[in-house]
PDB file of N, CA and C in Angstrom:
ATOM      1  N   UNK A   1       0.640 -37.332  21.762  1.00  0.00           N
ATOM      2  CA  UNK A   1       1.316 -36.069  21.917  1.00  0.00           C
ATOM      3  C   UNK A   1       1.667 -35.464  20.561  1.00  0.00           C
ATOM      4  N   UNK A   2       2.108 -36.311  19.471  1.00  0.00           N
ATOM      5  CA  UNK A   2       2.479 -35.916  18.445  1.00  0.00           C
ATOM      6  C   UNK A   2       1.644 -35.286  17.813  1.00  0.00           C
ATOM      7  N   UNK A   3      -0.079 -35.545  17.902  1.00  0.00           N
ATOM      8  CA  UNK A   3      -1.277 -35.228  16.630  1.00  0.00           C
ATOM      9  C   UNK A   3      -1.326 -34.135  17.665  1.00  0.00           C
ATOM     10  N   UNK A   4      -1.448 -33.879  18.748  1.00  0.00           N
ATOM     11  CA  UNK A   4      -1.255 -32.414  19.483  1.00  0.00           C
ATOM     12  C   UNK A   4      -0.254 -31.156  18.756  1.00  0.00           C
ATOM     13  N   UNK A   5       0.991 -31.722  18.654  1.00  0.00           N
ATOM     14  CA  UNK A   5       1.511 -30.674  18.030  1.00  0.00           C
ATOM     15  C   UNK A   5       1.605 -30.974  17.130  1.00  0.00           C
ATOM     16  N   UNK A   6       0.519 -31.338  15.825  1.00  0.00           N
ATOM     17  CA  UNK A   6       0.262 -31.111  14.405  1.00  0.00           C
ATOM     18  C   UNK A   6      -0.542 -30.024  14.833  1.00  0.00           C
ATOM     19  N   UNK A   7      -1.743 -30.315  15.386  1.00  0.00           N
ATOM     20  CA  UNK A   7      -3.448 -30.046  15.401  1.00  0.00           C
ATOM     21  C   UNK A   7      -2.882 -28.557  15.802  1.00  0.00           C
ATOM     22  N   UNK A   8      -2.779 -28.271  16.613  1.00  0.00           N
ATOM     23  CA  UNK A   8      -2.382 -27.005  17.012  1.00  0.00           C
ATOM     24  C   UNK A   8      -2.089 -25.529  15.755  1.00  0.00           C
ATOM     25  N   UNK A   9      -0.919 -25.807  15.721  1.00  0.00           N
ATOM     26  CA  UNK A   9      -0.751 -24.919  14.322  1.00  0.00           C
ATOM     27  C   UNK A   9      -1.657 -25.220  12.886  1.00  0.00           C
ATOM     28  N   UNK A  10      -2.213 -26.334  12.644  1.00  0.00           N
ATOM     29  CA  UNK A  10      -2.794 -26.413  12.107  1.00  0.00           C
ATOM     30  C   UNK A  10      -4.277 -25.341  11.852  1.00  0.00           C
ATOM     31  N   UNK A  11      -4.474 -25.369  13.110  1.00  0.00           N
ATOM     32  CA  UNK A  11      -6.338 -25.092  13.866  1.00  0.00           C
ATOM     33  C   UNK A  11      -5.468 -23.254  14.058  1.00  0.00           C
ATOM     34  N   UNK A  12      -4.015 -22.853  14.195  1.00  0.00           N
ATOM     35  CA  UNK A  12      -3.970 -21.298  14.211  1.00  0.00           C
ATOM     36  C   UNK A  12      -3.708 -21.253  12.698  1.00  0.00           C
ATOM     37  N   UNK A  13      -3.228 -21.724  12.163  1.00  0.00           N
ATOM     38  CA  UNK A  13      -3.081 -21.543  10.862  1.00  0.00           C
ATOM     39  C   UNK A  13      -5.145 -21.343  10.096  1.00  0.00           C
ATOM     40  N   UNK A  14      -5.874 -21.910  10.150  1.00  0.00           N
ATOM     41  CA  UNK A  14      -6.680 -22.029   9.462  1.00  0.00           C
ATOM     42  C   UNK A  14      -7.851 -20.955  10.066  1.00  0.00           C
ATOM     43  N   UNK A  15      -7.249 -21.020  11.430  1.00  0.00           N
ATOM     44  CA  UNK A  15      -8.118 -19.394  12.192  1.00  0.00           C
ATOM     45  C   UNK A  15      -7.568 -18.480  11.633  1.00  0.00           C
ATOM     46  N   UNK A  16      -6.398 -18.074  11.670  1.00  0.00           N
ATOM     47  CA  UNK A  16      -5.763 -17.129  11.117  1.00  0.00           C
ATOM     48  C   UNK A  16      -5.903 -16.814   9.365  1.00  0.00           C
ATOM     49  N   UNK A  17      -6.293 -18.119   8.694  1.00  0.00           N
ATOM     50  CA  UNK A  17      -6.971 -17.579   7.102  1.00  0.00           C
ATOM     51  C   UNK A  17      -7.927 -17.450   7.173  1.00  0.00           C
ATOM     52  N   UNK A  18      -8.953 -17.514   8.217  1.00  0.00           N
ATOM     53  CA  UNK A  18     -10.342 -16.741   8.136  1.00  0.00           C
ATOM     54  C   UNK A  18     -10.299 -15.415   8.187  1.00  0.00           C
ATOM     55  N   UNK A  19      -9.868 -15.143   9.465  1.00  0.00           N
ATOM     56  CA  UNK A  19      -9.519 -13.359  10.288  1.00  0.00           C
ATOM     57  C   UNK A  19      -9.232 -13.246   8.283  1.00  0.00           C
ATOM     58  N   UNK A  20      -7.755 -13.348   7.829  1.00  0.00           N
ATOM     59  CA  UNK A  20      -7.645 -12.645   6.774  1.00  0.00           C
ATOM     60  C   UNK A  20      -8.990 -12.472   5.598  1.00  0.00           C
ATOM     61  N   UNK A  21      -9.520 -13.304   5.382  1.00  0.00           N
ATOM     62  CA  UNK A  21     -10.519 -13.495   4.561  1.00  0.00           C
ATOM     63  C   UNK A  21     -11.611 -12.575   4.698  1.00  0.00           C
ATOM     64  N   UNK A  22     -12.203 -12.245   5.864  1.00  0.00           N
ATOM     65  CA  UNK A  22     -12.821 -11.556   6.145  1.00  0.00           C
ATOM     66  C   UNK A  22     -12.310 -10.094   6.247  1.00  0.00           C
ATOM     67  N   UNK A  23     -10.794  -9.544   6.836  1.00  0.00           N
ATOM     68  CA  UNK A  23     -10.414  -8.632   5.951  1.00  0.00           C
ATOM     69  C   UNK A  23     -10.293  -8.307   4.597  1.00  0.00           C
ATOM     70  N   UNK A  24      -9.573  -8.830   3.776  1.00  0.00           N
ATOM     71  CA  UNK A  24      -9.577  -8.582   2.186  1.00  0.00           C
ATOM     72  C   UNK A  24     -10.980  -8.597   1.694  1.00  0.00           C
ATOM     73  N   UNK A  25     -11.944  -8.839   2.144  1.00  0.00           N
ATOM     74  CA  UNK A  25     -13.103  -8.807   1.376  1.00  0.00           C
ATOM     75  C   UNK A  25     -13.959  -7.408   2.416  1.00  0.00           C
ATOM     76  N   UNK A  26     -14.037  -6.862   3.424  1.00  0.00           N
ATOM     77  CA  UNK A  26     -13.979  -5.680   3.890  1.00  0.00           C
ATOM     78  C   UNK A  26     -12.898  -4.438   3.561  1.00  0.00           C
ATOM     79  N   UNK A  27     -11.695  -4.749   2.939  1.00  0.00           N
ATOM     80  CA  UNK A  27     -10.790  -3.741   2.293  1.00  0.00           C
ATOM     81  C   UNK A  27     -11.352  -3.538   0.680  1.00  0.00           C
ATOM     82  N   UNK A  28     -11.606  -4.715   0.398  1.00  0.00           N
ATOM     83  CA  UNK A  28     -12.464  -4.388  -0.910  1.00  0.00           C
ATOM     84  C   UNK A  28     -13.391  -3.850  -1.094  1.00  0.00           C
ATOM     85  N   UNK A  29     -14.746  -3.636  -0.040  1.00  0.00           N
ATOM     86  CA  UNK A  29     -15.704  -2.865  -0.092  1.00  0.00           C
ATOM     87  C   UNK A  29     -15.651  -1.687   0.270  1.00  0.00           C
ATOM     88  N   UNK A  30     -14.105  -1.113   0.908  1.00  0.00           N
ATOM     89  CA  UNK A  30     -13.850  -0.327   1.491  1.00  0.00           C
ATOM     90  C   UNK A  30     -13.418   0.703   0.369  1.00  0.00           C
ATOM     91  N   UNK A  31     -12.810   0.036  -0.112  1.00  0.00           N
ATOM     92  CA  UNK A  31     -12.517   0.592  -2.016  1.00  0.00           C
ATOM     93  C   UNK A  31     -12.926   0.869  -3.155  1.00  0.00           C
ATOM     94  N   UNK A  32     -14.307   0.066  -2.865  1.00  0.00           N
ATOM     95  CA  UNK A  32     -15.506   0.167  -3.655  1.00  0.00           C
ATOM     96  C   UNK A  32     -16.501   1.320  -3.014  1.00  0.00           C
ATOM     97  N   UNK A  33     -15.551   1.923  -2.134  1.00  0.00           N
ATOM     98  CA  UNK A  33     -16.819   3.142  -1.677  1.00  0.00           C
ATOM     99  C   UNK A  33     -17.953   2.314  -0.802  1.00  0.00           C
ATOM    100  N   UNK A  34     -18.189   1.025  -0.513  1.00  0.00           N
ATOM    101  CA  UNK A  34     -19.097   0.547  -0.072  1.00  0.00           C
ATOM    102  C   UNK A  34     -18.929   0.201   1.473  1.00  0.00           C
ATOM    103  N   UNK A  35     -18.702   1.387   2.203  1.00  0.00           N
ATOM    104  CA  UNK A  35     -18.650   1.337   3.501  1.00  0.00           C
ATOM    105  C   UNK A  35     -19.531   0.910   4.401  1.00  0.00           C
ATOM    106  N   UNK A  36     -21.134   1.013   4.638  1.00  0.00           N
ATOM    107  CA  UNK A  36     -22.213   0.325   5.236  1.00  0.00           C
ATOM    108  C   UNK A  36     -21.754  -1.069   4.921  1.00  0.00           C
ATOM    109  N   UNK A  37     -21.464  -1.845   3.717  1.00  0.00           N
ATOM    110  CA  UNK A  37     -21.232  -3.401   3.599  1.00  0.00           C
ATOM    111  C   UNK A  37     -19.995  -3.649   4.278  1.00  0.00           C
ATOM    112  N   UNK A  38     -18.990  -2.559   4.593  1.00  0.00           N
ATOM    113  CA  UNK A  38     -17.576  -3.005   4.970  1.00  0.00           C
ATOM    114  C   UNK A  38     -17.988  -3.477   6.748  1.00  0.00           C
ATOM    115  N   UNK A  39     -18.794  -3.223   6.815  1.00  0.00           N
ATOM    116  CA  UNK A  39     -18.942  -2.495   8.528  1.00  0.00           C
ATOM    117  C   UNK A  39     -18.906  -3.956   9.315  1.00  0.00           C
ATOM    118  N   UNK A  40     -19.651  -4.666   8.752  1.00  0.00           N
ATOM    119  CA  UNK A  40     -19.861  -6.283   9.435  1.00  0.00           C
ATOM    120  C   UNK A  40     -18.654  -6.867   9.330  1.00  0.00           C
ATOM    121  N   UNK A  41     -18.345  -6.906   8.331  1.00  0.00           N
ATOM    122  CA  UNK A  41     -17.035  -7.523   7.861  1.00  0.00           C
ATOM    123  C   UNK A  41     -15.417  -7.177   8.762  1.00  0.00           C
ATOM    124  N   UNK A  42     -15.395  -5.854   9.402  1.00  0.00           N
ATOM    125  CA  UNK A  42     -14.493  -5.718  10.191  1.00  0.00           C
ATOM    126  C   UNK A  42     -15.116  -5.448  11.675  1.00  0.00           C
ATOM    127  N   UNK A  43     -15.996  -5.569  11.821  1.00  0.00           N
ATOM    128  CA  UNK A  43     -16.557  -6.090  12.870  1.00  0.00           C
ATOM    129  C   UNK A  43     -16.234  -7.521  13.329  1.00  0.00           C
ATOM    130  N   UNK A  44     -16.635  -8.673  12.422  1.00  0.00           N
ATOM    131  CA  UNK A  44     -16.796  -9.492  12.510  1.00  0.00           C
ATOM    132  C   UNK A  44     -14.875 -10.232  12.664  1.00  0.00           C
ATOM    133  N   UNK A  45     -13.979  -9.417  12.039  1.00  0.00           N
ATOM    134  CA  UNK A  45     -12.278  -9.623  11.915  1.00  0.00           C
ATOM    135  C   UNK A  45     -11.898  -8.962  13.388  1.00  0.00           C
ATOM    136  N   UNK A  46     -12.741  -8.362  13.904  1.00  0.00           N
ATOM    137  CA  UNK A  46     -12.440  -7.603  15.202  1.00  0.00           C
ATOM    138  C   UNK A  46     -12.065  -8.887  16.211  1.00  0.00           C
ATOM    139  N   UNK A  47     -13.345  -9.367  16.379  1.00  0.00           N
ATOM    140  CA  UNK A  47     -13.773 -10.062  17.156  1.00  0.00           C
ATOM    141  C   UNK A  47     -12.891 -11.161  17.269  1.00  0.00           C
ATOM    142  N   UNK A  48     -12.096 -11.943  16.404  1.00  0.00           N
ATOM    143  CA  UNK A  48     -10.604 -12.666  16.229  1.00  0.00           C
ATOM    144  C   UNK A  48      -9.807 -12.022  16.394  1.00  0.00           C
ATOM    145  N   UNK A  49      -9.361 -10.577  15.900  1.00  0.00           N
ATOM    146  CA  UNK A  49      -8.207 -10.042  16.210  1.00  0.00           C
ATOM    147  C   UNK A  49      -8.155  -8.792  16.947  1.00  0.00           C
ATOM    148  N   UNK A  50      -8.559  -8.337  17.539  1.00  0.00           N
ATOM    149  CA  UNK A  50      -9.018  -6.619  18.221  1.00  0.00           C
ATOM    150  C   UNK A  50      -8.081  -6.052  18.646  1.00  0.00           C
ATOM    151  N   UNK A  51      -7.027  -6.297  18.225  1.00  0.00           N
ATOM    152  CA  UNK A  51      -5.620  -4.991  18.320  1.00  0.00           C
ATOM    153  C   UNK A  51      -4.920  -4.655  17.258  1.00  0.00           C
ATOM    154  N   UNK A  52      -5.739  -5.022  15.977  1.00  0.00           N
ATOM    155  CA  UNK A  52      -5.272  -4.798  14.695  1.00  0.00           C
ATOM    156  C   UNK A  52      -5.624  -3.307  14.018  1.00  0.00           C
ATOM    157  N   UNK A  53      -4.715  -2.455  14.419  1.00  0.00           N
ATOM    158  CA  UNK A  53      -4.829  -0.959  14.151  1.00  0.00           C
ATOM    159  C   UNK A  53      -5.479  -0.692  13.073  1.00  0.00           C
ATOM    160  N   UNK A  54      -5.095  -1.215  11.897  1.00  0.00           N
ATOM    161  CA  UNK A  54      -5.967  -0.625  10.399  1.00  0.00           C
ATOM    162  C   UNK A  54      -6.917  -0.694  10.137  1.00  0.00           C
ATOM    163  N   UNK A  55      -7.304  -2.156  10.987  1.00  0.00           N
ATOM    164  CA  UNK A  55      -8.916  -2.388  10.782  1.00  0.00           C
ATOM    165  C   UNK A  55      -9.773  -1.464  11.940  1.00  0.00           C
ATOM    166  N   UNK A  56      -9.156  -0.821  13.149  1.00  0.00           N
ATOM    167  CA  UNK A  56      -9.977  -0.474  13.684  1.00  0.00           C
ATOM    168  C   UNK A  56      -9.743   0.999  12.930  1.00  0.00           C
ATOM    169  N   UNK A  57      -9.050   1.415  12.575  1.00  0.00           N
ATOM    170  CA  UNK A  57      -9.123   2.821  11.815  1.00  0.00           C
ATOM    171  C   UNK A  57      -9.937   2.726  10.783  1.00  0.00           C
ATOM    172  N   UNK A  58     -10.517   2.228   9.847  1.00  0.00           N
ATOM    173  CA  UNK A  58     -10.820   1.451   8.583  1.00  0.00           C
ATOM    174  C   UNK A  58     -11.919   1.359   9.024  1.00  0.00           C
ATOM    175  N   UNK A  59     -13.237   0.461  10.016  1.00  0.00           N
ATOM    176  CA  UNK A  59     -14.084   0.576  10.882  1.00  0.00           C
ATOM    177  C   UNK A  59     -14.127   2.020  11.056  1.00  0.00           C
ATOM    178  N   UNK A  60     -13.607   2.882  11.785  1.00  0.00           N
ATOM    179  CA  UNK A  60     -13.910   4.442  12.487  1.00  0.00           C
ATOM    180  C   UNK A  60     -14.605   4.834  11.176  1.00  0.00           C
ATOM    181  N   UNK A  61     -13.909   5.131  10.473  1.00  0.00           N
ATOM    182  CA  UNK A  61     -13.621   5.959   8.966  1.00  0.00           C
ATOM    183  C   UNK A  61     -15.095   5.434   8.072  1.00  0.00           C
ATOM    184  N   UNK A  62     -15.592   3.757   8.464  1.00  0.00           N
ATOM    185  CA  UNK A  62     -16.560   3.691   7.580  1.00  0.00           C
ATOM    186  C   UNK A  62     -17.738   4.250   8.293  1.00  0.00           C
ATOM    187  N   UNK A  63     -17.694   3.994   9.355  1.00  0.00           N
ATOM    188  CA  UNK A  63     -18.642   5.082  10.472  1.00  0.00           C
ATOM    189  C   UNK A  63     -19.131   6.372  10.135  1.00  0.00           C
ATOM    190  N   UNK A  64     -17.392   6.494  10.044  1.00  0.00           N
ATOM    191  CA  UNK A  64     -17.564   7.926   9.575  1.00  0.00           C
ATOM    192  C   UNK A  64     -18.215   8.783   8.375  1.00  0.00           C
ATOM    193  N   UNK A  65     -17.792   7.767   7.148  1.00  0.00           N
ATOM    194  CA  UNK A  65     -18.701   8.086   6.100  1.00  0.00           C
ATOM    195  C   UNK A  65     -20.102   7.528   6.257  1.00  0.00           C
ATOM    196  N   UNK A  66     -20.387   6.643   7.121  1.00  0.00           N
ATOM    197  CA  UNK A  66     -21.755   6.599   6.713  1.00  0.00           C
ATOM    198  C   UNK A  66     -22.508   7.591   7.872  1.00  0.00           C
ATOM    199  N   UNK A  67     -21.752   8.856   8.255  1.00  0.00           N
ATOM    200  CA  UNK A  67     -22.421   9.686   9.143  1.00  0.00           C
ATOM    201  C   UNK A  67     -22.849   9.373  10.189  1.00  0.00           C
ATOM    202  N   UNK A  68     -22.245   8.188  10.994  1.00  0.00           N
ATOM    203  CA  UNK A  68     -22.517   7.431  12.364  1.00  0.00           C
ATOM    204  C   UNK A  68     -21.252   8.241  13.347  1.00  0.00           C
ATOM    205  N   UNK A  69     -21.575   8.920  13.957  1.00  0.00           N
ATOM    206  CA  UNK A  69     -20.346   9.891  14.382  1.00  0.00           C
ATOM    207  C   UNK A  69     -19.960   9.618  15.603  1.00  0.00           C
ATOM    208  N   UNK A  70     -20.929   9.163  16.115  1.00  0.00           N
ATOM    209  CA  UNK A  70     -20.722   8.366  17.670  1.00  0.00           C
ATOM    210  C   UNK A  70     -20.271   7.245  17.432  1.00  0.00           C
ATOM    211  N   UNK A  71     -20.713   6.223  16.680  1.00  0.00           N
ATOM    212  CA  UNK A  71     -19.961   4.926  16.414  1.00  0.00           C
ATOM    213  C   UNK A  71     -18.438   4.726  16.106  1.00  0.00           C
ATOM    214  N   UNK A  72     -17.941   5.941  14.784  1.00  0.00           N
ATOM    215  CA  UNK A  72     -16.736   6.630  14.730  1.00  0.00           C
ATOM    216  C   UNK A  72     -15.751   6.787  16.097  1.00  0.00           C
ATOM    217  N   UNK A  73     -16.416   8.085  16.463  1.00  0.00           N
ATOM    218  CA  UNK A  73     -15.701   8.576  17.551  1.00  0.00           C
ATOM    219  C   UNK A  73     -15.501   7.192  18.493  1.00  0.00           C
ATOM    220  N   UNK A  74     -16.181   6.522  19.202  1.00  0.00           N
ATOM    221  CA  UNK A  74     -15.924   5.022  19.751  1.00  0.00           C
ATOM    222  C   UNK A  74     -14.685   4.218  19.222  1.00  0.00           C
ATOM    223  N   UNK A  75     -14.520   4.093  18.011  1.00  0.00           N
ATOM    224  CA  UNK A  75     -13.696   3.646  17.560  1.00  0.00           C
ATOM    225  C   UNK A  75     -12.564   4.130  17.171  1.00  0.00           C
TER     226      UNK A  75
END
């Protein structure tokens, strides 16, 4: 019972520094003007976290600059 409630927070703790990882390195390309490269990257942070407002605004917006207007508007 005990390695249960190690393992646990452990295994959200180390999910939870991926999700981030994969943001900060999509906010960075996002900054670098490099929106087509941002696109996977908060895609891919979606898919762990999908009620995280900035990233889905952040996503719209790179849509948006890369002239995907339907993909945008979706998002």
């Amino acid at each position: 019972m005990k390695i249960k409630n190690i393992l646990f927070p452990v295994f959200l703790l180390l999910f939870n520094l991926q999700v981030m990882a994969q943001v900060k390195k999509a906010n960075r390309l996002y900054e670098l003007y490099q929106y087509a490269e941002a696109i996977p990257h908060y895609l891919k942070s979606l898919e762990k976290d999908s009620l995280d407002v900035q990233i889905i605004q952040r996503l719209a917006d790179c849509y948006r600059f890369t002239s995907n207007y339907n993909e945008a508007k979706d998002w």
